[in-house]
C-alpha atoms as a PDB file:
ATOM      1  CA  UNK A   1       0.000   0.000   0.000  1.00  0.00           C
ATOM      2  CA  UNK A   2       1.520   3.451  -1.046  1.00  0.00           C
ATOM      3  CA  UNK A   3      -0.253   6.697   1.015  1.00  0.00           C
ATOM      4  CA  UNK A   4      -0.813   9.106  -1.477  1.00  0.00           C
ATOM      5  CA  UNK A   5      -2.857  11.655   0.286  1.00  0.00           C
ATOM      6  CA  UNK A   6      -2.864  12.930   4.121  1.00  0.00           C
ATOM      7  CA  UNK A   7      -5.551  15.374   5.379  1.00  0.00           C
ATOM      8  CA  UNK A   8      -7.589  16.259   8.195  1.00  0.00           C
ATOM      9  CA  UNK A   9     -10.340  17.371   6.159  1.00  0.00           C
ATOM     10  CA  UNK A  10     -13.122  14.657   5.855  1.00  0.00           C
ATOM     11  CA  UNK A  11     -14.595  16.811   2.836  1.00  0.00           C
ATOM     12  CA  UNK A  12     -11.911  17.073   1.061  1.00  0.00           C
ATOM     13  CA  UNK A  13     -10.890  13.677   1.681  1.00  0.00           C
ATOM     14  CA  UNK A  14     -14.215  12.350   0.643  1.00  0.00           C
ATOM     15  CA  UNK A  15     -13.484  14.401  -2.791  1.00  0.00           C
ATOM     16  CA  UNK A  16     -10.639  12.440  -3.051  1.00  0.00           C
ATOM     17  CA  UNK A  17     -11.633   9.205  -2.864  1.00  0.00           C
ATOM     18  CA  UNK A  18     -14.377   9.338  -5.002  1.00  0.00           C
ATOM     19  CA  UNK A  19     -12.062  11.055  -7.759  1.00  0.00           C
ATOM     20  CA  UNK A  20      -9.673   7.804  -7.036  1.00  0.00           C
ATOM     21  CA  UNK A  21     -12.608   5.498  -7.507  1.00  0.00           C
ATOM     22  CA  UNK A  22     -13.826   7.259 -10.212  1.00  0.00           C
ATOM     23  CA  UNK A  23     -10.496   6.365 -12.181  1.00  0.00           C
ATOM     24  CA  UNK A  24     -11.158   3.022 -11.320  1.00  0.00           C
ATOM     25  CA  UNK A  25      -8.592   2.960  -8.166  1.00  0.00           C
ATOM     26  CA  UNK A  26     -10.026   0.972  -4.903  1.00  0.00           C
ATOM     27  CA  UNK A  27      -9.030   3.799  -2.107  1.00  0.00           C
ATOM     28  CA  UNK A  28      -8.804   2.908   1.569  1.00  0.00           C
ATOM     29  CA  UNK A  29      -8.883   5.737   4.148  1.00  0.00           C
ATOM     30  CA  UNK A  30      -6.360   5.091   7.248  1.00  0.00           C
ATOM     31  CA  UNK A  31      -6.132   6.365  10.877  1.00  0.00           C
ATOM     32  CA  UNK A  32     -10.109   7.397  10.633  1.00  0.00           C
ATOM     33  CA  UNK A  33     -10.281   5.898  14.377  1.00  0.00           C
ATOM     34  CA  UNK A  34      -7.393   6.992  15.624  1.00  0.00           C
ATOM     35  CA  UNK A  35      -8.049  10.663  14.046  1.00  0.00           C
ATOM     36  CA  UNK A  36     -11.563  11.177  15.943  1.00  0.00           C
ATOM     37  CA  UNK A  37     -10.149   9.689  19.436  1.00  0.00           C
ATOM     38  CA  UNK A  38      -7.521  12.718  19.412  1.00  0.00           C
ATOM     39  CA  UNK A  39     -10.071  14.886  19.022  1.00  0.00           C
ATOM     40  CA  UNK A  40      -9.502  15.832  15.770  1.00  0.00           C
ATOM     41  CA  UNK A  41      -7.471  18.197  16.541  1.00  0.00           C
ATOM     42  CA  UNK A  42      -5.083  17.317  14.015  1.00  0.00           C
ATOM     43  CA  UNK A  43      -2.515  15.329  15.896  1.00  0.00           C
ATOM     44  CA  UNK A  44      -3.296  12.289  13.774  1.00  0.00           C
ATOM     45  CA  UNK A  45      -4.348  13.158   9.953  1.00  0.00           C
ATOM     46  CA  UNK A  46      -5.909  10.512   8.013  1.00  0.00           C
ATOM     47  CA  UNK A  47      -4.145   9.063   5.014  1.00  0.00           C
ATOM     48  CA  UNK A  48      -5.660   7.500   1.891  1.00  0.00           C
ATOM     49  CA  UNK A  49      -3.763   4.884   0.589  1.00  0.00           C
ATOM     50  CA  UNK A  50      -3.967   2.748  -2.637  1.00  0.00           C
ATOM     51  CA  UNK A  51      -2.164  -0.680  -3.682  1.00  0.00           C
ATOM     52  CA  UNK A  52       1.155  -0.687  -4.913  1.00  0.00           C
ATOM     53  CA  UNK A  53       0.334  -1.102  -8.559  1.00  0.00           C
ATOM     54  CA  UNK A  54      -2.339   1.619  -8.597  1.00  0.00           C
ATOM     55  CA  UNK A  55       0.022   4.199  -6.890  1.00  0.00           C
ATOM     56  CA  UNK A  56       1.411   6.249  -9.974  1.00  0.00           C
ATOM     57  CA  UNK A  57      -2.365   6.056 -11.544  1.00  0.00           C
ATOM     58  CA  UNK A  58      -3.788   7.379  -8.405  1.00  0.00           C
ATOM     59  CA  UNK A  59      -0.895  10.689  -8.043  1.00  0.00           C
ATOM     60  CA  UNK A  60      -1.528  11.273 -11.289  1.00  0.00           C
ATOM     61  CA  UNK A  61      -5.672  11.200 -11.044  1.00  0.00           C
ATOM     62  CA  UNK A  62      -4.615  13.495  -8.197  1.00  0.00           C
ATOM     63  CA  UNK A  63      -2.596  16.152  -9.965  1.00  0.00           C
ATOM     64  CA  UNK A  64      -4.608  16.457 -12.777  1.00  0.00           C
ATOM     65  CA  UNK A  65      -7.093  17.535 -10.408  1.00  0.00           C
ATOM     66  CA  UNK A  66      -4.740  20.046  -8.846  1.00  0.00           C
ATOM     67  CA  UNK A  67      -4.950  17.953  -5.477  1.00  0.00           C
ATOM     68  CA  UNK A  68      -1.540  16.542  -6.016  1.00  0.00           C
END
């Protein structure tokens, strides 16, 4: 798994994953637990992470939507 975006923003990371899934890339959002037990304060961001293979598909889905 390769983390290609880190946020604390659930809308933005929402956007995201649905642009990732979109492009046909399965999307998995990380640390969503641990995130809301600090408070979300922002100690712990949230990553979304992709498989290996899917990793230079999903930076560039990313940066072509100026989100890189």
């Amino acid at each position: 798994m390769k983390v290609v975006a880190v946020s604390n923003d659930p809308v933005r990371l929402s956007f995201l994953i649905a642009l990732l899934e979109d492009a046909g890339v399965a999307a998995i959002l990380l640390d969503r637990h641990a995130s809301a037990m600090d408070g979300s304060i922002g100690a712990v961001p949230r990553r979304i992470a992709v498989a290996d293979a899917d990793a230079a598909t999903a930076r560039r889905v990313l940066a072509e939507a100026g989100e890189g």
